[in-house]
PDB file of N, CA and C in Angstrom:
ATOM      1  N   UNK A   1     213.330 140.181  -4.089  1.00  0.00           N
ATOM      2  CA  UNK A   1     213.249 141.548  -4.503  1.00  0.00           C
ATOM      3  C   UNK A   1     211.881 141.782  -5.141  1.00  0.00           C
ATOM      4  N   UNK A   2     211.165 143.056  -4.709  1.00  0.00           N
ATOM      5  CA  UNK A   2     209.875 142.948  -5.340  1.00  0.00           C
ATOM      6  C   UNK A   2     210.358 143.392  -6.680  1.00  0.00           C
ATOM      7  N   UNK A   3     208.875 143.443  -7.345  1.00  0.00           N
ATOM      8  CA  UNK A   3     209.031 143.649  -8.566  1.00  0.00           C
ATOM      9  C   UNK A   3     209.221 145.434  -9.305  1.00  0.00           C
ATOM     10  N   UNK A   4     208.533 146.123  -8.177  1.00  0.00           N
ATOM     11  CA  UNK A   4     208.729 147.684  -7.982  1.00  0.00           C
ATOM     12  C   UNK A   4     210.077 148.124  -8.093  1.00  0.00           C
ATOM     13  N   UNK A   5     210.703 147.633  -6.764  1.00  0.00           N
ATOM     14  CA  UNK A   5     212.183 147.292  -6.914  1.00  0.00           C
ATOM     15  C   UNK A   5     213.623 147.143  -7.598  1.00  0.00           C
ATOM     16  N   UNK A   6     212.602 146.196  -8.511  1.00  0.00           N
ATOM     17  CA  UNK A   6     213.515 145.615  -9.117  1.00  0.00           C
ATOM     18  C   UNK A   6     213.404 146.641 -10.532  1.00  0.00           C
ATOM     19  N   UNK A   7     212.102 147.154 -11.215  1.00  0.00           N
ATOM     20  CA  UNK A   7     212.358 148.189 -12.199  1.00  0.00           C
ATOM     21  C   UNK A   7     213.144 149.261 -11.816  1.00  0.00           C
ATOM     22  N   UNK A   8     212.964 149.722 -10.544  1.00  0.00           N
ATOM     23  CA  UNK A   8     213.834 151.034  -9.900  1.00  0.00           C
ATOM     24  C   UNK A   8     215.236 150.762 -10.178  1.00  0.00           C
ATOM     25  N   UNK A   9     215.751 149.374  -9.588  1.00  0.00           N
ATOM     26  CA  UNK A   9     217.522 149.133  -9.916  1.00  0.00           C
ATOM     27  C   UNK A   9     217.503 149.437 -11.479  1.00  0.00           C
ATOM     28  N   UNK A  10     217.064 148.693 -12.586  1.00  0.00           N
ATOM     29  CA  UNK A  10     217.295 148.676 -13.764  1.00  0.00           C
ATOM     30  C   UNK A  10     217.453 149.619 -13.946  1.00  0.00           C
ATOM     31  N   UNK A  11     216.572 150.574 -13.994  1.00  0.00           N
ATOM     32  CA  UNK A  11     216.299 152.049 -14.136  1.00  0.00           C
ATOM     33  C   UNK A  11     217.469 153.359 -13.785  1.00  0.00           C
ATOM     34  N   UNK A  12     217.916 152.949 -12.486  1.00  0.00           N
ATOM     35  CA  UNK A  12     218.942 153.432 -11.798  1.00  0.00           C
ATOM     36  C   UNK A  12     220.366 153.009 -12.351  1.00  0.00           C
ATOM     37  N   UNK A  13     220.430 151.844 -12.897  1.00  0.00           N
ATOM     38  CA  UNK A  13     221.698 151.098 -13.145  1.00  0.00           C
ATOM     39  C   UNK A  13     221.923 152.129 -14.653  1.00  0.00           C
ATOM     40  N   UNK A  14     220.643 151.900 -15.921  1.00  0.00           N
ATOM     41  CA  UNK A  14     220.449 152.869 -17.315  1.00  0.00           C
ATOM     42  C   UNK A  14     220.663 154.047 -17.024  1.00  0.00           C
ATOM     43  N   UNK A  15     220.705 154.442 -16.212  1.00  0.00           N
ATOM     44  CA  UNK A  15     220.824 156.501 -16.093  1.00  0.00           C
ATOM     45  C   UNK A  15     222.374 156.288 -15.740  1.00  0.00           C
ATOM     46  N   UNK A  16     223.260 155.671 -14.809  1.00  0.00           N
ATOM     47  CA  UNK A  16     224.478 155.581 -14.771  1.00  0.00           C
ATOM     48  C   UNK A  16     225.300 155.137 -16.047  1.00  0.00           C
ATOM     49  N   UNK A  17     224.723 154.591 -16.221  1.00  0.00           N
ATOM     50  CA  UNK A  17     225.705 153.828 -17.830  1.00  0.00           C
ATOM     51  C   UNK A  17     225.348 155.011 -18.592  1.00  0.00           C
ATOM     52  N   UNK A  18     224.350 155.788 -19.001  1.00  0.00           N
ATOM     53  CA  UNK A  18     223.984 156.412 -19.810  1.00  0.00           C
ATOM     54  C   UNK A  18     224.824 157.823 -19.383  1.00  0.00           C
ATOM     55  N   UNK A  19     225.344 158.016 -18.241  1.00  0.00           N
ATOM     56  CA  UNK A  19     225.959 159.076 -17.749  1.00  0.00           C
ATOM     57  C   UNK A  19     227.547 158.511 -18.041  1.00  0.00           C
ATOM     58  N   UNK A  20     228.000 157.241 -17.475  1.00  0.00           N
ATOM     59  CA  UNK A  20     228.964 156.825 -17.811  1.00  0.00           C
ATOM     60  C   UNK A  20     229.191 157.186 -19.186  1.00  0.00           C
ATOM     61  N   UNK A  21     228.765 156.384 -20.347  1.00  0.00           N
ATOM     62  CA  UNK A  21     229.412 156.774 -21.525  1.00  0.00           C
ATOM     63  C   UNK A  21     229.166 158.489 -22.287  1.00  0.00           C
ATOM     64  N   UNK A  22     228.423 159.066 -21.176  1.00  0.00           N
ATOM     65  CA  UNK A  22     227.976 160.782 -22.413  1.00  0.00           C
ATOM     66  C   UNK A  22     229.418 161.127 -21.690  1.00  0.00           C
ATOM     67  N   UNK A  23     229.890 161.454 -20.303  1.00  0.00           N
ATOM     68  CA  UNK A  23     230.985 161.675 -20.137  1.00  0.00           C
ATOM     69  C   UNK A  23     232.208 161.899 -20.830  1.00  0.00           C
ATOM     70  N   UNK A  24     232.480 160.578 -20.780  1.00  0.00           N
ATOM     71  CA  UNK A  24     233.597 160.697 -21.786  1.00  0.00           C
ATOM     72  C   UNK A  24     233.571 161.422 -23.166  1.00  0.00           C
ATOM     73  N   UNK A  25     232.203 161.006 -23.787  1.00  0.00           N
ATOM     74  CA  UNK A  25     232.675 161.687 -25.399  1.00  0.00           C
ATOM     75  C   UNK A  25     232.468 163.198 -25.306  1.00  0.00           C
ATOM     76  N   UNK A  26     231.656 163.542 -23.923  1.00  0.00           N
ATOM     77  CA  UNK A  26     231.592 165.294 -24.180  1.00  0.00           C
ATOM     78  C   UNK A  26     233.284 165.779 -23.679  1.00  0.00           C
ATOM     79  N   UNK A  27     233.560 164.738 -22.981  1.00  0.00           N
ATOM     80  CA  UNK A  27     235.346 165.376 -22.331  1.00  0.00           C
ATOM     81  C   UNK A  27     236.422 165.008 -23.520  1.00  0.00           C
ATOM     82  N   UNK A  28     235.492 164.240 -24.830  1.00  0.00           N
ATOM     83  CA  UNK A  28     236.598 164.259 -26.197  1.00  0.00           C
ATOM     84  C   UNK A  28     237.146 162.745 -25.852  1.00  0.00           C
ATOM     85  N   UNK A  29     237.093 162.354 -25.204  1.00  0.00           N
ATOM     86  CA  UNK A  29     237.632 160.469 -24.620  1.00  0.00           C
ATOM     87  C   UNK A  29     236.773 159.688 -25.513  1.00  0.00           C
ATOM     88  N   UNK A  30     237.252 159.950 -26.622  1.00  0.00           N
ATOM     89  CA  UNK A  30     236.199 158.611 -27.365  1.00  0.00           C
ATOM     90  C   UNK A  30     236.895 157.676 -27.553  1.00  0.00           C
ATOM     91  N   UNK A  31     238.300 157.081 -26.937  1.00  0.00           N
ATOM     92  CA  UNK A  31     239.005 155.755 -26.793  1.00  0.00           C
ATOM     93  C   UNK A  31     237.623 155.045 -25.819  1.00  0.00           C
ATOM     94  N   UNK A  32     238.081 156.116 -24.877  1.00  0.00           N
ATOM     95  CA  UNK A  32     237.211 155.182 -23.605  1.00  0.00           C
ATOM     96  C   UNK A  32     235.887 155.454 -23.307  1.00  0.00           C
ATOM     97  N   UNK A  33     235.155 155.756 -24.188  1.00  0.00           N
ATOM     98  CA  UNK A  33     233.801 155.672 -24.387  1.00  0.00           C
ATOM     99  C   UNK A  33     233.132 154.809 -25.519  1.00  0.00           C
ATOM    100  N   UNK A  34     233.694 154.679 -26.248  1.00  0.00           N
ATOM    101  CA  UNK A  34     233.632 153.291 -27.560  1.00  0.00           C
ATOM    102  C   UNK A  34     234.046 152.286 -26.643  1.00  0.00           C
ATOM    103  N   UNK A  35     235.242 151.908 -25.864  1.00  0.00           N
ATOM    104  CA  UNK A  35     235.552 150.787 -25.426  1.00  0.00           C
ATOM    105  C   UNK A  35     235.008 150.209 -23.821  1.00  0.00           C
ATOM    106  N   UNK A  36     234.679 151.197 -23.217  1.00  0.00           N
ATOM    107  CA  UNK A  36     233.496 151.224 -22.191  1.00  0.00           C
ATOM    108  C   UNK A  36     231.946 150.552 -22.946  1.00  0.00           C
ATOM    109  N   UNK A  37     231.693 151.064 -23.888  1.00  0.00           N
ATOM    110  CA  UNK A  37     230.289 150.563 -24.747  1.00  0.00           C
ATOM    111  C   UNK A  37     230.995 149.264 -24.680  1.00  0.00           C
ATOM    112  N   UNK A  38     231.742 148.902 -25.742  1.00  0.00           N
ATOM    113  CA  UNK A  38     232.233 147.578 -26.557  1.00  0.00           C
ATOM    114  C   UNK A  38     232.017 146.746 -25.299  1.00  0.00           C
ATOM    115  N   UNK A  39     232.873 146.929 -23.907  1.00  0.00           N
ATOM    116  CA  UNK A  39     232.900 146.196 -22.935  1.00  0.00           C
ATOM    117  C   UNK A  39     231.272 146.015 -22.535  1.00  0.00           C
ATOM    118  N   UNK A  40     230.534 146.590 -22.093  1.00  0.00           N
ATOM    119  CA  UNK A  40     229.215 147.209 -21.867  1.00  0.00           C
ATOM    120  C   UNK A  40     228.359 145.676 -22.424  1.00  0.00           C
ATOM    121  N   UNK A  41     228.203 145.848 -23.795  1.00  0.00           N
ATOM    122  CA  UNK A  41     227.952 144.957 -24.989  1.00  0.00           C
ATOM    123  C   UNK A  41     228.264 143.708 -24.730  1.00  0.00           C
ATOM    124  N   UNK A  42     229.479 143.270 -25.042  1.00  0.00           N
ATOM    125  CA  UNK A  42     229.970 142.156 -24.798  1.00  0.00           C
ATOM    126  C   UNK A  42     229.639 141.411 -23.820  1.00  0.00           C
ATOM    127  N   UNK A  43     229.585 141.515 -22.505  1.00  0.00           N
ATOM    128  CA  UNK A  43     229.154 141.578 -21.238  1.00  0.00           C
ATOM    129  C   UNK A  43     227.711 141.592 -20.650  1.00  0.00           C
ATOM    130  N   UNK A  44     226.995 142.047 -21.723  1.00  0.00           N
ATOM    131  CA  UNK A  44     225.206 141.888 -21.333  1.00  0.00           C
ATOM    132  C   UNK A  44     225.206 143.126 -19.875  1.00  0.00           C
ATOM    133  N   UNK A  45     225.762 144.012 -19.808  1.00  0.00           N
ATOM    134  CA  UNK A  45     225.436 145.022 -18.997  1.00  0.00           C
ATOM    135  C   UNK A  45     224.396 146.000 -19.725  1.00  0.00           C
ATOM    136  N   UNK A  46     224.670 146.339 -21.027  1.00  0.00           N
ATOM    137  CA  UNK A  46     223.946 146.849 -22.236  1.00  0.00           C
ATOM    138  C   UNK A  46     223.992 146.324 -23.229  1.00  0.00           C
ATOM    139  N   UNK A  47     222.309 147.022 -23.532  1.00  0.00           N
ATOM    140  CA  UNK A  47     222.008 146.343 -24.998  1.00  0.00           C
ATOM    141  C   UNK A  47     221.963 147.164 -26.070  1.00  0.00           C
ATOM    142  N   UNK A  48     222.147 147.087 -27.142  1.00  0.00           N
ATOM    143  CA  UNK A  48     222.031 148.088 -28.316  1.00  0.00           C
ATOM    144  C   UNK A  48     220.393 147.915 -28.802  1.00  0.00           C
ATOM    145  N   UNK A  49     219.530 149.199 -28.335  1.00  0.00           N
ATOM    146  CA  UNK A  49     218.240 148.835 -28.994  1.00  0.00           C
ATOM    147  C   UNK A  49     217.804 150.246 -29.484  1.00  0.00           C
ATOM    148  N   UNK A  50     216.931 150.681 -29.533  1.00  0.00           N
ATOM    149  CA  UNK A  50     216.677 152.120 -30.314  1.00  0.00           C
ATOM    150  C   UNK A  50     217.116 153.396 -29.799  1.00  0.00           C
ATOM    151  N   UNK A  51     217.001 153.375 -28.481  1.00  0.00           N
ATOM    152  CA  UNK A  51     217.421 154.628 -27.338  1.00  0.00           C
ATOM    153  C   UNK A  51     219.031 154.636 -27.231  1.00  0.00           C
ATOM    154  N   UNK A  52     220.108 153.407 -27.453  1.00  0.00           N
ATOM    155  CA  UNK A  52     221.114 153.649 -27.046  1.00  0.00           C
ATOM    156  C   UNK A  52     221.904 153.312 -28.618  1.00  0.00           C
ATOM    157  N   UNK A  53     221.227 152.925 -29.714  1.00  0.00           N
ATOM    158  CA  UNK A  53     222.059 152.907 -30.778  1.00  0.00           C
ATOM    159  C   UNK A  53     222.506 154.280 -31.460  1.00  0.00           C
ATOM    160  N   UNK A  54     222.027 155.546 -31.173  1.00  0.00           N
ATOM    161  CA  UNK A  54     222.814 156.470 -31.746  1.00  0.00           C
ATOM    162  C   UNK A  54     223.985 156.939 -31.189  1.00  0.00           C
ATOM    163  N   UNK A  55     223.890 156.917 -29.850  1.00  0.00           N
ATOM    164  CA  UNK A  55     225.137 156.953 -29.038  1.00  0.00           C
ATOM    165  C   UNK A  55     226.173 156.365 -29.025  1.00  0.00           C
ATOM    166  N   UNK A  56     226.136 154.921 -29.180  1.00  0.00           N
ATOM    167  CA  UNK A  56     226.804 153.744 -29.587  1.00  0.00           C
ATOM    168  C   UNK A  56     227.372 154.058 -31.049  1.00  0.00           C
ATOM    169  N   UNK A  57     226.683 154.337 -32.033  1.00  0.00           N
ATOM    170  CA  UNK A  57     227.346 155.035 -33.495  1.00  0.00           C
ATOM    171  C   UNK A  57     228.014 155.824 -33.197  1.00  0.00           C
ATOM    172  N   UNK A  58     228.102 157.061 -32.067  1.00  0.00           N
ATOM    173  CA  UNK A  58     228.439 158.075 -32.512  1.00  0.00           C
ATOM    174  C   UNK A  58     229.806 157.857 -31.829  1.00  0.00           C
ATOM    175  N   UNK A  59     229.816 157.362 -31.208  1.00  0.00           N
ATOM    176  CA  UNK A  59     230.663 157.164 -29.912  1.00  0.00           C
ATOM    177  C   UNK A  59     232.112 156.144 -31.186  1.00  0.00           C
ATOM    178  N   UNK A  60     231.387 155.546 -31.570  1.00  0.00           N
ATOM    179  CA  UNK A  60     232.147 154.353 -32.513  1.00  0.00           C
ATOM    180  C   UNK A  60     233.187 154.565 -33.591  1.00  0.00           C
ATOM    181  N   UNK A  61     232.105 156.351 -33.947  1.00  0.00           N
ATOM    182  CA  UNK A  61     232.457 157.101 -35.294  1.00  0.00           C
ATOM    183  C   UNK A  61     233.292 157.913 -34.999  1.00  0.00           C
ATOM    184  N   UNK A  62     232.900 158.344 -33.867  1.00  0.00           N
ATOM    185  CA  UNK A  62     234.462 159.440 -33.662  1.00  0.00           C
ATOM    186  C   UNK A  62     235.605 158.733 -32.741  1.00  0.00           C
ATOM    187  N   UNK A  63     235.300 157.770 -32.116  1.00  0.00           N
ATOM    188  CA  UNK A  63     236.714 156.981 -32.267  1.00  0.00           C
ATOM    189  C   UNK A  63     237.366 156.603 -33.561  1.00  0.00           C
ATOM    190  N   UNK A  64     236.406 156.073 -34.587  1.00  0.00           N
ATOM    191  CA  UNK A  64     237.365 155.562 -35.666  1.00  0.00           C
ATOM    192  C   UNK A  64     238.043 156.901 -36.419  1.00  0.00           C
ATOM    193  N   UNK A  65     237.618 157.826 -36.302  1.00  0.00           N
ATOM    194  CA  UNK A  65     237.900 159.707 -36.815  1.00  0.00           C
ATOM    195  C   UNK A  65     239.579 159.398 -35.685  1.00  0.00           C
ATOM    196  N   UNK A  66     239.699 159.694 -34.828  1.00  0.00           N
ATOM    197  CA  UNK A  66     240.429 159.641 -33.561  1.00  0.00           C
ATOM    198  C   UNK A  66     241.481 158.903 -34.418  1.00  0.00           C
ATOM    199  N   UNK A  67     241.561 157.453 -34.684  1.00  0.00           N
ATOM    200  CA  UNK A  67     241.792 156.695 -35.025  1.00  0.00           C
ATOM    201  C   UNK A  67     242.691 156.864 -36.712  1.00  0.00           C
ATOM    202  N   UNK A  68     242.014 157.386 -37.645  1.00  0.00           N
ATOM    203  CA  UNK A  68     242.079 157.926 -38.754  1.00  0.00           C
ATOM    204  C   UNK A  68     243.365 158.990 -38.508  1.00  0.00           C
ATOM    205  N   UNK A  69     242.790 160.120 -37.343  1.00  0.00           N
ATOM    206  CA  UNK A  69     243.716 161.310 -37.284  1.00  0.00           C
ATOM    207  C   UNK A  69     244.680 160.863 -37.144  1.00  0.00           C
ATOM    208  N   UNK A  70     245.417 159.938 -36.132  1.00  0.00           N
ATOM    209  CA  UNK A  70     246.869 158.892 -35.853  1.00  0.00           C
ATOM    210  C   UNK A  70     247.144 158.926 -36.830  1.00  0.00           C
ATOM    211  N   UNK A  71     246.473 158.076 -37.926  1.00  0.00           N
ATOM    212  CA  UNK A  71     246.859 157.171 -39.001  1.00  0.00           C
ATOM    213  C   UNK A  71     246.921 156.010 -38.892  1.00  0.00           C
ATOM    214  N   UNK A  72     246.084 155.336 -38.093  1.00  0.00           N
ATOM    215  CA  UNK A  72     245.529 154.320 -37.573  1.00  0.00           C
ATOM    216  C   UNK A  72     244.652 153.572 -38.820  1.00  0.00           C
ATOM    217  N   UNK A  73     245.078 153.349 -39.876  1.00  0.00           N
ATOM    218  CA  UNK A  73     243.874 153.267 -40.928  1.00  0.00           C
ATOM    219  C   UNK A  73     242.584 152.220 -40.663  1.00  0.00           C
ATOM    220  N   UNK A  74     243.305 151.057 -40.589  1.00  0.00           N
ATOM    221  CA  UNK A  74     242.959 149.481 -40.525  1.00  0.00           C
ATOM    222  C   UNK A  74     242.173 149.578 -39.018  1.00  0.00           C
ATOM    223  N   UNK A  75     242.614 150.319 -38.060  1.00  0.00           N
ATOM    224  CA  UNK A  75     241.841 150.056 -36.723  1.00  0.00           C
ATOM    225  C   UNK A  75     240.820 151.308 -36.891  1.00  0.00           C
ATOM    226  N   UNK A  76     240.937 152.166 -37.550  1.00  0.00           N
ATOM    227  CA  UNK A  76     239.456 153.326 -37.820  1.00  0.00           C
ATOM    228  C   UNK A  76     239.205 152.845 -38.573  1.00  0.00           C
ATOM    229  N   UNK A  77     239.463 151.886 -39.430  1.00  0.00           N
ATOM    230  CA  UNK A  77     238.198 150.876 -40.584  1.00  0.00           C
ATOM    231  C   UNK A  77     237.393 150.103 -39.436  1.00  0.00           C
ATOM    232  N   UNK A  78     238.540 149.312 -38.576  1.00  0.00           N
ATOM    233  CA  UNK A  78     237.200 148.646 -37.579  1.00  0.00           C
ATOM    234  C   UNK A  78     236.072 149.074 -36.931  1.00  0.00           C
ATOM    235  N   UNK A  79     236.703 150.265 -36.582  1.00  0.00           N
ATOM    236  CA  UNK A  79     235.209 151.123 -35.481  1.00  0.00           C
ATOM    237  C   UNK A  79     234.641 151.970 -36.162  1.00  0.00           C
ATOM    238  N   UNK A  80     234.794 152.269 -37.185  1.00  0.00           N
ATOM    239  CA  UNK A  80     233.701 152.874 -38.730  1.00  0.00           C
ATOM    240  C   UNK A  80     232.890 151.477 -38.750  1.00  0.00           C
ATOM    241  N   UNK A  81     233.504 150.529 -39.099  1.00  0.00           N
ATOM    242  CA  UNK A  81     232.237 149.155 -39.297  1.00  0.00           C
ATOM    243  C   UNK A  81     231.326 148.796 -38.222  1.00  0.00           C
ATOM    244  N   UNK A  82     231.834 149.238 -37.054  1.00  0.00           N
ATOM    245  CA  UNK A  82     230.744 148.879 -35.861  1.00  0.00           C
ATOM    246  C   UNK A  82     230.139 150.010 -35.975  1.00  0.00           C
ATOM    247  N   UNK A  83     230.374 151.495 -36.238  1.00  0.00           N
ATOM    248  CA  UNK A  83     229.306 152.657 -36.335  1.00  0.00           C
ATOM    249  C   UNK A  83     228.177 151.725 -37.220  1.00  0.00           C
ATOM    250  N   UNK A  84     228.313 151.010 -38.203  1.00  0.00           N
ATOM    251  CA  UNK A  84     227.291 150.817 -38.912  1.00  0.00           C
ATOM    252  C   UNK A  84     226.947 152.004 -40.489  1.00  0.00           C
ATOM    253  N   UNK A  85     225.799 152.179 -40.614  1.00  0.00           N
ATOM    254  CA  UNK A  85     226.018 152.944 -41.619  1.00  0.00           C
ATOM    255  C   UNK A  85     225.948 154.361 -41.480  1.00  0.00           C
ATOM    256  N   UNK A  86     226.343 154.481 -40.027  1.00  0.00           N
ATOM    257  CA  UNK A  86     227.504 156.405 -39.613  1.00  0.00           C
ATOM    258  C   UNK A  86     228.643 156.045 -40.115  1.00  0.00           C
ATOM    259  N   UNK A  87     229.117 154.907 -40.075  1.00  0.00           N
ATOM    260  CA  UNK A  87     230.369 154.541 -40.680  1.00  0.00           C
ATOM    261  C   UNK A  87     230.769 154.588 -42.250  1.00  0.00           C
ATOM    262  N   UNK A  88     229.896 154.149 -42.654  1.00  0.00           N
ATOM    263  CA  UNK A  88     230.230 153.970 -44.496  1.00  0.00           C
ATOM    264  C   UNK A  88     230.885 155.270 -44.993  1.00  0.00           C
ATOM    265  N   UNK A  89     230.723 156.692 -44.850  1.00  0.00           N
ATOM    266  CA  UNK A  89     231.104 157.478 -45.287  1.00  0.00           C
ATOM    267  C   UNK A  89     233.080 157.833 -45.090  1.00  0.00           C
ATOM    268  N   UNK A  90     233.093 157.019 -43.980  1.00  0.00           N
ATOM    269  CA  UNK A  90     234.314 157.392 -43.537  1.00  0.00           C
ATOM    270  C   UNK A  90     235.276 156.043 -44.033  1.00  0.00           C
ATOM    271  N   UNK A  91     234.637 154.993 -44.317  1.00  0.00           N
ATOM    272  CA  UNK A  91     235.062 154.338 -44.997  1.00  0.00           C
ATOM    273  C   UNK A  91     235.336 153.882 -45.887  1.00  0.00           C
ATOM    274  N   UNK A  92     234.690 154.903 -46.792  1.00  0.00           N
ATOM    275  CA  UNK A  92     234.772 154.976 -48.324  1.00  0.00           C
ATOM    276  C   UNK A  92     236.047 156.302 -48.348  1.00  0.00           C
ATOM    277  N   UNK A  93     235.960 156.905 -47.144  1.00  0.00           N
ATOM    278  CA  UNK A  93     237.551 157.870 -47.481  1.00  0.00           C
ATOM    279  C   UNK A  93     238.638 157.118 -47.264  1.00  0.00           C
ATOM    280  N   UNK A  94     238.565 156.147 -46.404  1.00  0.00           N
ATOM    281  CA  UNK A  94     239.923 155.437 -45.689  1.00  0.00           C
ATOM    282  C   UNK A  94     240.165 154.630 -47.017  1.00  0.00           C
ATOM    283  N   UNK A  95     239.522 154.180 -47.885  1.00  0.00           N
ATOM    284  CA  UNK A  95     240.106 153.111 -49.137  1.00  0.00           C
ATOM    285  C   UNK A  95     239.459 153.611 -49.815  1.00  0.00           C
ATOM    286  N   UNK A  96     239.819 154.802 -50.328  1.00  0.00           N
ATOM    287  CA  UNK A  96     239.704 155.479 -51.572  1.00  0.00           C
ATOM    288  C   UNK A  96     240.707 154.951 -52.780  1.00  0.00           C
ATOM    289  N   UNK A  97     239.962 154.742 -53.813  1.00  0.00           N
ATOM    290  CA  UNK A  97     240.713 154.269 -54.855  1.00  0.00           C
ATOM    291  C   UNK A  97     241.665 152.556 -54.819  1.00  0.00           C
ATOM    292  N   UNK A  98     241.046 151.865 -53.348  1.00  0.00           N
ATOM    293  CA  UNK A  98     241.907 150.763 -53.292  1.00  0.00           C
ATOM    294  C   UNK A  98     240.957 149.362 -53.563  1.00  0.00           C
ATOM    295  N   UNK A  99     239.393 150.191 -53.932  1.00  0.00           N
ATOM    296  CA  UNK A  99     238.459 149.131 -54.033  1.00  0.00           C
ATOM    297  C   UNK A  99     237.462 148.214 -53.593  1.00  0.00           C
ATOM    298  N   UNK A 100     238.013 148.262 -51.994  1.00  0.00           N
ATOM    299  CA  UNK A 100     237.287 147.042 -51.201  1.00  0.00           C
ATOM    300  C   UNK A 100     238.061 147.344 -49.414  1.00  0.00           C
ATOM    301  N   UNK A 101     237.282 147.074 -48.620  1.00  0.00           N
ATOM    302  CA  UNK A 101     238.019 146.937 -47.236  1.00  0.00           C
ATOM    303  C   UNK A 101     238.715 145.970 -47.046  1.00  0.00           C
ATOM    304  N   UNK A 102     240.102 145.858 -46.511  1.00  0.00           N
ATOM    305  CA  UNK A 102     241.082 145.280 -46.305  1.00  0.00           C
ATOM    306  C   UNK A 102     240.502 143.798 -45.555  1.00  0.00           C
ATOM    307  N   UNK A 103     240.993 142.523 -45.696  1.00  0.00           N
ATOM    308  CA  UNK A 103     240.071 141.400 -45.247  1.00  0.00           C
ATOM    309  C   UNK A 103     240.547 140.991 -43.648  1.00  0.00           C
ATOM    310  N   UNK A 104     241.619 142.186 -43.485  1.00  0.00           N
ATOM    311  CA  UNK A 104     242.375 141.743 -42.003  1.00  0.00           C
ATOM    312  C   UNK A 104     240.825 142.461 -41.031  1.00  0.00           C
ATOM    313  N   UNK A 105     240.473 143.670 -41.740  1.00  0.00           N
ATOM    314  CA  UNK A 105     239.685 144.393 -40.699  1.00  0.00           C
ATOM    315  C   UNK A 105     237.734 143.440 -40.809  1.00  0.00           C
ATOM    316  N   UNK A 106     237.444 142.928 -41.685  1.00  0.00           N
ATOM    317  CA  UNK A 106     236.606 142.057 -41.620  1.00  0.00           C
ATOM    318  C   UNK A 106     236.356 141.045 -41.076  1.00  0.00           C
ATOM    319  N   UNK A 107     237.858 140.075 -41.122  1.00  0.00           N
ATOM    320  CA  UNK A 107     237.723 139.098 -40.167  1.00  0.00           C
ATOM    321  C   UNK A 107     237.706 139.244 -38.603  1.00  0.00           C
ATOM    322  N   UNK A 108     238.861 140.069 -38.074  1.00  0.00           N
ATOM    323  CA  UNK A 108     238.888 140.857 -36.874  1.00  0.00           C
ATOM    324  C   UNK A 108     237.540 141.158 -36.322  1.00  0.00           C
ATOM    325  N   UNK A 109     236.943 141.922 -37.489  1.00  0.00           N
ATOM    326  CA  UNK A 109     235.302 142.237 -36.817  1.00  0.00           C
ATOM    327  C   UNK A 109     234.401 140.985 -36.182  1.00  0.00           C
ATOM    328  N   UNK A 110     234.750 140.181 -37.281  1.00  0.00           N
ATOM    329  CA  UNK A 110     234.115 138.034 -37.180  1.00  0.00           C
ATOM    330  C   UNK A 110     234.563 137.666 -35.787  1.00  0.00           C
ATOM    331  N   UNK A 111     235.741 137.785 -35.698  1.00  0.00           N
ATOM    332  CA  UNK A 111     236.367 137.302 -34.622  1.00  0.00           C
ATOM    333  C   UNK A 111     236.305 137.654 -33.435  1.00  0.00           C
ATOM    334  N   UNK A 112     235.598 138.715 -33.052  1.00  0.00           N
ATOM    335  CA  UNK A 112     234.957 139.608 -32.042  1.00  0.00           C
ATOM    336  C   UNK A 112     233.873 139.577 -31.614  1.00  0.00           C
ATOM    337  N   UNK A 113     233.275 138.542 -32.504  1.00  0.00           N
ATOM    338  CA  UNK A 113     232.306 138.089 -32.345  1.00  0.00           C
ATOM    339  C   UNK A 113     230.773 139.471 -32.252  1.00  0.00           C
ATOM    340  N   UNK A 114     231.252 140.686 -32.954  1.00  0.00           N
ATOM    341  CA  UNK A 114     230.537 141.869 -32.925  1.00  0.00           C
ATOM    342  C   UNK A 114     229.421 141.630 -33.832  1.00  0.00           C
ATOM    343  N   UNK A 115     228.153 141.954 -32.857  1.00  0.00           N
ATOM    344  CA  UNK A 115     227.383 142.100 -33.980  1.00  0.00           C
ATOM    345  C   UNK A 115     226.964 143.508 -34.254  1.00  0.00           C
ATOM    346  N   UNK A 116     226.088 143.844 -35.770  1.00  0.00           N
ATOM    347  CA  UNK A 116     225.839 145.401 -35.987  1.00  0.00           C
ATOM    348  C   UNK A 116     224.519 145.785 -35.057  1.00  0.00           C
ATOM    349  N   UNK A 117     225.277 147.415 -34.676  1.00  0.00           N
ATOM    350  CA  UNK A 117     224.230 147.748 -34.032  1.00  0.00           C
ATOM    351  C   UNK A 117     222.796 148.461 -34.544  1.00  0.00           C
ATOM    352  N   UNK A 118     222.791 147.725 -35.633  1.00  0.00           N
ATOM    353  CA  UNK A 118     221.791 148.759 -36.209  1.00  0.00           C
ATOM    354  C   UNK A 118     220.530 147.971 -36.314  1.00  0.00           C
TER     355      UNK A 118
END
C-alpha cells in the first residue's frame, strides 16, 4: 500500500468513527455512543488525543446524567469518572454529604483497565 494511500484510509476510517459516534449522541443514544467509544478505545480503533477528547467527555457525561436519571447511582459514578474532570461536578452531586466515592466504583474503573482521557 503506498504511503498516499495509506493516509487516505486513516483519514477515511476518522471521518466514519467521528460520524459514527456524533450520531448517536445528537439522536440522545448516549448508552451507545459512550459504549461504541469505550469499545473504540479498548480495541486501538481510537485514540483519545486532543481532537477526540471532548467528545469522548461529553459523550461519557451524559451517559453518566442518563444513568443518574434511572437511579443508576454507582454506574453514573463510573462514567462521570471516565468524563474526567466534566465529571467531578456530577460527582460531587451523586455523594453529597456521604464523603468519598464508593470503592466498588473505583476499583471497577482499575479493573477495566481504563485509562483517563484527559
Amino acid at each position: 500500500m503506498r504511503l498516499g494511500s495509506a493516509n487516505s484510509s486513516h483519514l477515511l476510517m476518522r471521518v466514519s468513527l467521528s460520524s459514527s459516534i456524533h450520531l448517536p449522541g445528537s439522536m440522545r443514544y448516549f448508552d451507545r455512543a459512550a459504549l461504541f467509544i469505550e469499545a473504540c478505545l479498548k480495541y486501538g480503533v481510537m485514540e483519545a488525543d486532543d481532537s477526540s477528547n471532548k467528545l469522548i467527555k461529553s459523550a461519557f457525561l451524559e451517559y453518566a446524567r442518563l444513568l443518574r436519571s434511572l437511579g443508576l447511582r454507582e454506574g453514573a459514578a463510573l462514567w462521570a469518572s471516565r468524563a474526567g474532570s466534566a465529571g467531578e461536578q456530577l460527582m460531587e452531586e451523586l455523594f453529597q454529604g456521604e464523603g468519598s466515592v464508593p470503592e466498588s466504583v473505583i476499583s471497577e474503573d482499575k479493573e477495566l483497565g481504563q485509562e483517563s482521557t484527559e
